[in-house]
N, C-alpha and C. Protein backbone atom coordinates (compact mmCIF):
# COMPACT_ATOMS: atom_id res chain seq x y z
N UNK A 1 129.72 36.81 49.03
CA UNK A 1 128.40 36.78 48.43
C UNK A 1 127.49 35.90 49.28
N UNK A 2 126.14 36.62 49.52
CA UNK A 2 125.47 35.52 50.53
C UNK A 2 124.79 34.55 49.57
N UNK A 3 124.25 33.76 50.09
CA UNK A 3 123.49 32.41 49.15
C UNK A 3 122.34 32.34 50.18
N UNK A 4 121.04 32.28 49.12
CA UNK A 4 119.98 32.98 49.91
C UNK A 4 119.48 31.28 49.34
N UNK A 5 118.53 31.07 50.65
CA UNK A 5 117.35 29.63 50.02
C UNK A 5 116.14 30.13 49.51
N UNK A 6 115.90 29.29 48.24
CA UNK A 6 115.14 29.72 47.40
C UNK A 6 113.68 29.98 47.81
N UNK A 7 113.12 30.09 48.95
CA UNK A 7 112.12 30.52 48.95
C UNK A 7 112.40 31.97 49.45
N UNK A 8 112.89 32.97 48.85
CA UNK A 8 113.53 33.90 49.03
C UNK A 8 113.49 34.68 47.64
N UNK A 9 112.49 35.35 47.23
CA UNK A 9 112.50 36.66 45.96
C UNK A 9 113.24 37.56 46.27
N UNK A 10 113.52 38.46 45.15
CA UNK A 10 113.80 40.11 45.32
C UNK A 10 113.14 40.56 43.99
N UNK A 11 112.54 41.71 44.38
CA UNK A 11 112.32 42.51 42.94
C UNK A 11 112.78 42.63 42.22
N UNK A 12 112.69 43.53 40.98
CA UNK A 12 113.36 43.81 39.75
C UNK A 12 113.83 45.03 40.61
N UNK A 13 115.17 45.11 40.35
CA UNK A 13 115.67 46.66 40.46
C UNK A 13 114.46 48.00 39.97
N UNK A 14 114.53 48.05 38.78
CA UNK A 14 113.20 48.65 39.02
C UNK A 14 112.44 48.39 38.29
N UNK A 15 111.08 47.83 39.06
CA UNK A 15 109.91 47.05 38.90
C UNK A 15 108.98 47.73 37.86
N UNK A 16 108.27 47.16 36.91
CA UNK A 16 107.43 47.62 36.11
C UNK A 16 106.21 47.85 36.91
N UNK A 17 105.79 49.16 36.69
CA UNK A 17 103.71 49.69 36.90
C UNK A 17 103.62 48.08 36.52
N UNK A 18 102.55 48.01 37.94
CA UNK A 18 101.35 47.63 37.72
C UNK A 18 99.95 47.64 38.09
N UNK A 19 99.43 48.15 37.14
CA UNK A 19 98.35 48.67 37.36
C UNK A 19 97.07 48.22 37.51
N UNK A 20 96.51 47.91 38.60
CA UNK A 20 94.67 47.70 38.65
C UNK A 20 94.18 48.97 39.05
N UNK A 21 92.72 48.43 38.43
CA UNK A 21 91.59 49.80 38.79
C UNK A 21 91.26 49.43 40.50
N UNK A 22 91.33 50.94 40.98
CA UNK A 22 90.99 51.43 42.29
C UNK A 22 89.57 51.81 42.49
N UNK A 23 88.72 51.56 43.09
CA UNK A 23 87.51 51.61 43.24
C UNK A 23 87.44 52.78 44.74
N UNK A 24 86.84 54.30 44.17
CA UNK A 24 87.27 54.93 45.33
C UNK A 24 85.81 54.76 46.31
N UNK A 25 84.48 54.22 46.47
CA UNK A 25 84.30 53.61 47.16
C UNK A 25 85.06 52.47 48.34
N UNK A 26 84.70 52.58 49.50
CA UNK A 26 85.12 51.45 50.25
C UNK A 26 83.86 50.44 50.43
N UNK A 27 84.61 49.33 50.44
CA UNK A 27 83.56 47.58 50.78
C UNK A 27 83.15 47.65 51.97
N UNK A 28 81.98 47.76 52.16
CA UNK A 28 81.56 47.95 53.46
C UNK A 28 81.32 46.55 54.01
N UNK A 29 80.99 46.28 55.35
CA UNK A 29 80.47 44.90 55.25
C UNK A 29 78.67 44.61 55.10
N UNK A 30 78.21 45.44 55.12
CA UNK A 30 76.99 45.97 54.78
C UNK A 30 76.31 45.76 53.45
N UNK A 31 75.15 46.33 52.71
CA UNK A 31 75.11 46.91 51.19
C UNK A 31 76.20 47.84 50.84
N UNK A 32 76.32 47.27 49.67
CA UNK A 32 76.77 48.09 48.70
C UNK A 32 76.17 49.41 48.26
N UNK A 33 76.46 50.41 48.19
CA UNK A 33 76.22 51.48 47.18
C UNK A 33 76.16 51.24 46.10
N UNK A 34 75.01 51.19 44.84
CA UNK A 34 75.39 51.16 43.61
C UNK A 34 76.21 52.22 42.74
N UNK A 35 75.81 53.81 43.82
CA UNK A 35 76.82 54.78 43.20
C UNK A 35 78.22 54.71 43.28
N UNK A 36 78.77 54.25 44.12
CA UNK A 36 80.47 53.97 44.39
C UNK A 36 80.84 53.03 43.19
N UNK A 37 80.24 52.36 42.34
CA UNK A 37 80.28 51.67 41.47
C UNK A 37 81.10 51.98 39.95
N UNK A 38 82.33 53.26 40.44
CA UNK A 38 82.87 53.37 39.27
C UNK A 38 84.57 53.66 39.55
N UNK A 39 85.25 53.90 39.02
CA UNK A 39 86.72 53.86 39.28
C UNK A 39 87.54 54.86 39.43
N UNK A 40 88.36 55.48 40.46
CA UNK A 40 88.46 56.38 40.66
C UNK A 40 90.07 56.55 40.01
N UNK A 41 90.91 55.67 40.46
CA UNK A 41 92.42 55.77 39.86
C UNK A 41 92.84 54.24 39.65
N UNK A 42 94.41 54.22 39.11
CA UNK A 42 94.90 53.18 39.25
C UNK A 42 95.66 53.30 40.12
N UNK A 43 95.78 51.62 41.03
CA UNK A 43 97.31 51.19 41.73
C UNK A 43 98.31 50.36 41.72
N UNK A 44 99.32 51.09 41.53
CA UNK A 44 100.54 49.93 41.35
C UNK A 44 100.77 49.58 42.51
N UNK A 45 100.78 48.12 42.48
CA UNK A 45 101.07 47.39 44.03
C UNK A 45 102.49 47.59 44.08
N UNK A 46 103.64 47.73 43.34
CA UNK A 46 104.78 48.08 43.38
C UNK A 46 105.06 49.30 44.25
N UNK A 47 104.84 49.92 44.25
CA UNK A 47 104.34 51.40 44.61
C UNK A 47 103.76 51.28 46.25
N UNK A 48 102.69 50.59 46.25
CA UNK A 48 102.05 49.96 47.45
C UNK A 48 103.06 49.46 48.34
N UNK A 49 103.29 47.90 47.33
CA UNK A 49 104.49 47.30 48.84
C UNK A 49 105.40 47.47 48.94
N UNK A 50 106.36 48.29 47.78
CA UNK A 50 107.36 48.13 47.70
C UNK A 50 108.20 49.66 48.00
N UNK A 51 108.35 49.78 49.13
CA UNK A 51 109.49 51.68 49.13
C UNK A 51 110.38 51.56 49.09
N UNK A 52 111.39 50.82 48.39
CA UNK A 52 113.11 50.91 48.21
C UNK A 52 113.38 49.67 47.84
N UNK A 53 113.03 49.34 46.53
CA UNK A 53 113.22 47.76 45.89
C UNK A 53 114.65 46.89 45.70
N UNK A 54 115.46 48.17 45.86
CA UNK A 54 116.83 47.67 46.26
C UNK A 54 117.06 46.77 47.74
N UNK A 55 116.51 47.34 48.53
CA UNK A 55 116.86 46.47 50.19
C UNK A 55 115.39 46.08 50.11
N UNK A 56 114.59 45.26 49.51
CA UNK A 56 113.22 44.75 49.67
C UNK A 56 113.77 43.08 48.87
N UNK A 57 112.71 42.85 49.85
CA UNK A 57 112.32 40.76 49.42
C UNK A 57 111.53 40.52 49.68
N UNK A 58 111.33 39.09 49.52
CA UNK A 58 109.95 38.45 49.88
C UNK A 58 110.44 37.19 50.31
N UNK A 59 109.91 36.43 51.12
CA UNK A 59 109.61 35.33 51.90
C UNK A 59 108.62 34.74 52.19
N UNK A 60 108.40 33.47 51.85
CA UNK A 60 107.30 32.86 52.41
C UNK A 60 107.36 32.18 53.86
N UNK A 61 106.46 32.52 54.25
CA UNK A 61 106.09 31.80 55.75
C UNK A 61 106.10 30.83 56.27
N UNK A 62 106.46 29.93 57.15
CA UNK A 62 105.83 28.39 57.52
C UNK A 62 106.20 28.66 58.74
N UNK A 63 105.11 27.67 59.30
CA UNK A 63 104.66 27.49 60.45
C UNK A 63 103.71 28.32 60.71
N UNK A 64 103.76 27.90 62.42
CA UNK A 64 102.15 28.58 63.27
C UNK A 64 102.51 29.87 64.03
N UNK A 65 103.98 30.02 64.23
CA UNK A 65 104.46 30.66 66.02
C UNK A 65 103.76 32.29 65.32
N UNK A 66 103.73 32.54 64.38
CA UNK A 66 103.33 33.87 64.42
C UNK A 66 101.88 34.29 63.71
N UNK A 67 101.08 33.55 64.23
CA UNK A 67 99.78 33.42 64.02
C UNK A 67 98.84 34.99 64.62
N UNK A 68 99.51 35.56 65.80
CA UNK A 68 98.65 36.25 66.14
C UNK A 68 99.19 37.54 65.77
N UNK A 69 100.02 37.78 65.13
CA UNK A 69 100.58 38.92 64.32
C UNK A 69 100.11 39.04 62.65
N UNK A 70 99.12 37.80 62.60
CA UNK A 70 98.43 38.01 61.23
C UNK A 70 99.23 36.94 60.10
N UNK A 71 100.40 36.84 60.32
CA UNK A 71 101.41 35.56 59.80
C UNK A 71 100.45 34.19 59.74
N UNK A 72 100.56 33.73 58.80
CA UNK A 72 100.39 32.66 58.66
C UNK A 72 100.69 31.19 57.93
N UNK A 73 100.99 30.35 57.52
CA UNK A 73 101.50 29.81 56.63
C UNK A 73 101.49 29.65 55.54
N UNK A 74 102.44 29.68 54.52
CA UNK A 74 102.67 30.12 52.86
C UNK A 74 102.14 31.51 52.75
N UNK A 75 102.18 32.52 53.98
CA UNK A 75 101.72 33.87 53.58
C UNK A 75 103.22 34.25 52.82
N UNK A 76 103.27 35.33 52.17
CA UNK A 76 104.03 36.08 51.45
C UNK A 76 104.55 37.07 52.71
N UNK A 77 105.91 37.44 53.08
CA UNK A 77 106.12 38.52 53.61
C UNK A 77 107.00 39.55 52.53
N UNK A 78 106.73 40.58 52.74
CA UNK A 78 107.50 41.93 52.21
C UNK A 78 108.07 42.17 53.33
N UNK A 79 109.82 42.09 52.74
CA UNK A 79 111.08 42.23 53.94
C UNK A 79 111.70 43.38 53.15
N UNK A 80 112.05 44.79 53.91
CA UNK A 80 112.66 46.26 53.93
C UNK A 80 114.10 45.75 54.86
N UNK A 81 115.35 45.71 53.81
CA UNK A 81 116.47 45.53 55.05
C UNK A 81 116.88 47.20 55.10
N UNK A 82 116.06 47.76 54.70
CA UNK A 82 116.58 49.58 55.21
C UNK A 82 115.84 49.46 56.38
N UNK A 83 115.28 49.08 56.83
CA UNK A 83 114.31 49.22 58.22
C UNK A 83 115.69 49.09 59.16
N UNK A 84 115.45 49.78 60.57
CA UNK A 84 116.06 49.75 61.58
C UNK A 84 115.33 48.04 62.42
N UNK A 85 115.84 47.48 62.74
CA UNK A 85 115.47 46.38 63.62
C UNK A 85 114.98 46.48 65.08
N UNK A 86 114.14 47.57 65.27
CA UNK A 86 114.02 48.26 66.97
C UNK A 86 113.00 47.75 67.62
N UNK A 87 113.09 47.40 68.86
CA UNK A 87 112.03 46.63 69.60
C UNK A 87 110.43 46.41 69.22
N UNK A 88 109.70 45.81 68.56
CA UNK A 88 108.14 46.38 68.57
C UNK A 88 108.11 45.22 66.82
N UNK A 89 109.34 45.73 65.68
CA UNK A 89 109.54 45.49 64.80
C UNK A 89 109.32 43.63 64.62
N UNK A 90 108.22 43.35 63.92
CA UNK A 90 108.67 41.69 63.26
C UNK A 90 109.86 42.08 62.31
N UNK A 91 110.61 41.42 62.50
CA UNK A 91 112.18 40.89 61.79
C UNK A 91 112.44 39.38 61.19
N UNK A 92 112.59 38.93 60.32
CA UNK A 92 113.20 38.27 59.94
C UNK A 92 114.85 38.16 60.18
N UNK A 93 114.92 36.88 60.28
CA UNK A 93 116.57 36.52 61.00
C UNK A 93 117.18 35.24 60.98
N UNK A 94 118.53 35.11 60.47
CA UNK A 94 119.15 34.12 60.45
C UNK A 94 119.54 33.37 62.06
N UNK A 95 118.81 32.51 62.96
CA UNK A 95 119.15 32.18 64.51
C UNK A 95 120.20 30.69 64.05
N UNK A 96 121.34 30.84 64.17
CA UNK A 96 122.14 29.75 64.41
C UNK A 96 122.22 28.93 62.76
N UNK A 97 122.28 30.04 62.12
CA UNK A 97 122.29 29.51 60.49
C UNK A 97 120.84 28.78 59.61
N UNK A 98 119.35 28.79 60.84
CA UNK A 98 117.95 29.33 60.17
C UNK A 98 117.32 30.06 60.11
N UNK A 99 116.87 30.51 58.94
CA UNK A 99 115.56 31.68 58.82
C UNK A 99 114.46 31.41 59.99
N UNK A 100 113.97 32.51 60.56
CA UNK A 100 112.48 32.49 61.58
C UNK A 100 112.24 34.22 61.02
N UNK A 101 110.94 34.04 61.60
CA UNK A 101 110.37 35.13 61.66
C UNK A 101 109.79 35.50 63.21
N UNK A 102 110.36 36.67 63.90
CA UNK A 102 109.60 36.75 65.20
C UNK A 102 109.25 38.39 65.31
N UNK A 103 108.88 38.88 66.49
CA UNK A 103 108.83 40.16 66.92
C UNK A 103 110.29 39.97 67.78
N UNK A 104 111.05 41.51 67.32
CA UNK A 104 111.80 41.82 68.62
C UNK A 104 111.59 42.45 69.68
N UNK A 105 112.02 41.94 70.71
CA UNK A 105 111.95 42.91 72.06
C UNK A 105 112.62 42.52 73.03
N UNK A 106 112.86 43.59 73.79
CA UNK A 106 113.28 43.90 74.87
C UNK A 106 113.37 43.77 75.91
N UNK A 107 113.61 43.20 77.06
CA UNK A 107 112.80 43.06 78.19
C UNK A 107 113.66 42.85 79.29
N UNK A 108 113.96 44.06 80.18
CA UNK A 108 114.82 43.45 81.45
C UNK A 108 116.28 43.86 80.90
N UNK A 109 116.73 44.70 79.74
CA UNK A 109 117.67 44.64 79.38
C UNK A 109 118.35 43.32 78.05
N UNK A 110 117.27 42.59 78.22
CA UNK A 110 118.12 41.37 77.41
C UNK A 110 116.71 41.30 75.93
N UNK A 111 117.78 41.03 74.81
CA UNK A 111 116.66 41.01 73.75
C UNK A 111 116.52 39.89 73.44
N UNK A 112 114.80 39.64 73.09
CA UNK A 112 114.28 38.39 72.51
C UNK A 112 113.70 38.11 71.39
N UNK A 113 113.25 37.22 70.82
CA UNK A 113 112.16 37.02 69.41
C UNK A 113 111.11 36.66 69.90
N UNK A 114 109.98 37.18 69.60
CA UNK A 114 108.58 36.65 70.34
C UNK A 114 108.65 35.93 69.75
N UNK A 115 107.43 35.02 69.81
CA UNK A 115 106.38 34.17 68.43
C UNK A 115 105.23 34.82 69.20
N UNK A 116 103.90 35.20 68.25
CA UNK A 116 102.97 35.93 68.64
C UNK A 116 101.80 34.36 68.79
N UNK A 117 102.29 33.34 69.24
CA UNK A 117 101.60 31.94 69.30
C UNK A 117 101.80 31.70 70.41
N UNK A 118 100.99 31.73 71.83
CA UNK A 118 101.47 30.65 73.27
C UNK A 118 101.95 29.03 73.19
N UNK A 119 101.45 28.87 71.97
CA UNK A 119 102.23 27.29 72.09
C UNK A 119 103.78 27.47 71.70
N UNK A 120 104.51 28.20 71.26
CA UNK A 120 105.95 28.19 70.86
C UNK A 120 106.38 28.83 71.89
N UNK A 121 107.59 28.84 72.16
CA UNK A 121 108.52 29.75 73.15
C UNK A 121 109.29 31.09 72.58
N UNK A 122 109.17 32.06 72.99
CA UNK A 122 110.01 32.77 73.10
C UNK A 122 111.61 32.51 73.17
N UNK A 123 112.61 33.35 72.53
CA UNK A 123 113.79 32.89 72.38
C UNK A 123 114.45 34.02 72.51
N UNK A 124 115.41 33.89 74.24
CA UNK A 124 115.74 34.84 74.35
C UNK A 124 117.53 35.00 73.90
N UNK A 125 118.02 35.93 73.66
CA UNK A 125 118.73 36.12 73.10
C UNK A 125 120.31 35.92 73.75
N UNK A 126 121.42 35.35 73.70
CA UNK A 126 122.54 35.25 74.42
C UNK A 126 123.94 35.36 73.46
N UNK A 127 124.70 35.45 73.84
CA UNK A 127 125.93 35.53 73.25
C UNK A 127 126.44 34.33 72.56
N UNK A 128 126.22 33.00 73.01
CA UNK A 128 126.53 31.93 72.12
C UNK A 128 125.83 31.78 71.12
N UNK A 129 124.66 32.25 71.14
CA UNK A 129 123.48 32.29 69.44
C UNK A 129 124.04 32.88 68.41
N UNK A 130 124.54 32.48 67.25
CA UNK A 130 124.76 33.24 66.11
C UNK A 130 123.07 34.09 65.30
N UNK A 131 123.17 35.69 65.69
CA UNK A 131 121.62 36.36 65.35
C UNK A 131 122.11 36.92 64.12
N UNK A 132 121.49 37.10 63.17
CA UNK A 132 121.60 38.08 61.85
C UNK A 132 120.71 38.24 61.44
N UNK A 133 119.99 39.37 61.31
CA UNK A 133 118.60 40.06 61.24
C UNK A 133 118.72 40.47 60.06
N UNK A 134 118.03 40.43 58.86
CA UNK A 134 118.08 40.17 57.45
C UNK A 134 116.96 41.84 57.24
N UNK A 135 115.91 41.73 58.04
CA UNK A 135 115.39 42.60 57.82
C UNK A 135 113.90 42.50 58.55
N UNK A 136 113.07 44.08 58.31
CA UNK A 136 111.97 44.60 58.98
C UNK A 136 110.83 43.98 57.97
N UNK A 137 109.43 42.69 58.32
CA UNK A 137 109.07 42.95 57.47
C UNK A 137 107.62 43.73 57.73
N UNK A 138 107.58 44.29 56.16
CA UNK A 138 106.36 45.90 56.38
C UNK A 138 104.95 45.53 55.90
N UNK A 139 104.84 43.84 55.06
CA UNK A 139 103.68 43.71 54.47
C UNK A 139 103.39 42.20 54.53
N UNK A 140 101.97 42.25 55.02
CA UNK A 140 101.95 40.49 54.68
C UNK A 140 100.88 39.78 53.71
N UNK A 141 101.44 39.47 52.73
CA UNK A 141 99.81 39.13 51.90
C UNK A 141 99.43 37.80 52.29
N UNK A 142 98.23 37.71 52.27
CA UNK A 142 97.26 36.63 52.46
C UNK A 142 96.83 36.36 52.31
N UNK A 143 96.64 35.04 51.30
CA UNK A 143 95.37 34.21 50.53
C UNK A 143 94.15 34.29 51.30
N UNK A 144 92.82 34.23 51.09
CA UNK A 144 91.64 33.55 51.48
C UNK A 144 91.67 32.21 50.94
């Protein structure tokens, strides 16, 4: 059985609707339309972030290294461990028994974890590193 650290959710097996009103106007950055001003459907954010609530989690963020991938700190990630882990993919991953969050890739034959930050390093990947890739994540929410 794994033992996950608690800043670590999972859904309800299966998650209750929830529903807000959808405004089928879009926010422009402009004026507003006063005609777009009425409601077109509802959306369940379940539905939204969530496609297979069985291999889905959530994680919160810390730190800076993945700042330019939209990551940011105490953001929320939505983690899919049905995702394939293939070059291009941010992954979440256990490196040497800690959680990080990086991009994987490729390069030269040998695989690495970006950080999408020039002040952090890249970490390239070797055989003495214990890697375990937990999962693809597909969503990032973000306070204002």
């Amino acid at each position: 059985m794994h033992s996950f650290p608690t800043n670590i959710l999972f859904p309800a097996r299966t998650p209750k609707p929830v529903c807000f009103p959808l405004f089928s106007g879009k926010v422009s950055a402009g004026f507003p339309s006063p005609a777009d001003d009425y409601v077109e459907k509802t959306l369940d954010l379940n539905k939204l972030l969530i496609q297979k609530p069985a291999a889905t989690f959530f994680v919160r963020a810390e730190g800076e290294s993945m700042l330019g991938a939209g990551i940011h700190p105490n953001d929320i990630l939505v983690v899919d461990r049905s995702i394939e882990p293939v070059p291009g993919k941010i992954v979440i991953c256990a490196l040497n028994g800690e959680l990080t969050v990086k991009r994987l890739e490729r390069k030269n034959e040998q695989w690495q974890l970006k950080a999408e930050n020039p002040n952090y390093p890249d970490i390239v990947i070797f055989d003495t590193l214990e890697l375990v890739i937990w999962g693809v994540v597909t969503t990032v929410i973000h306070p204002l």
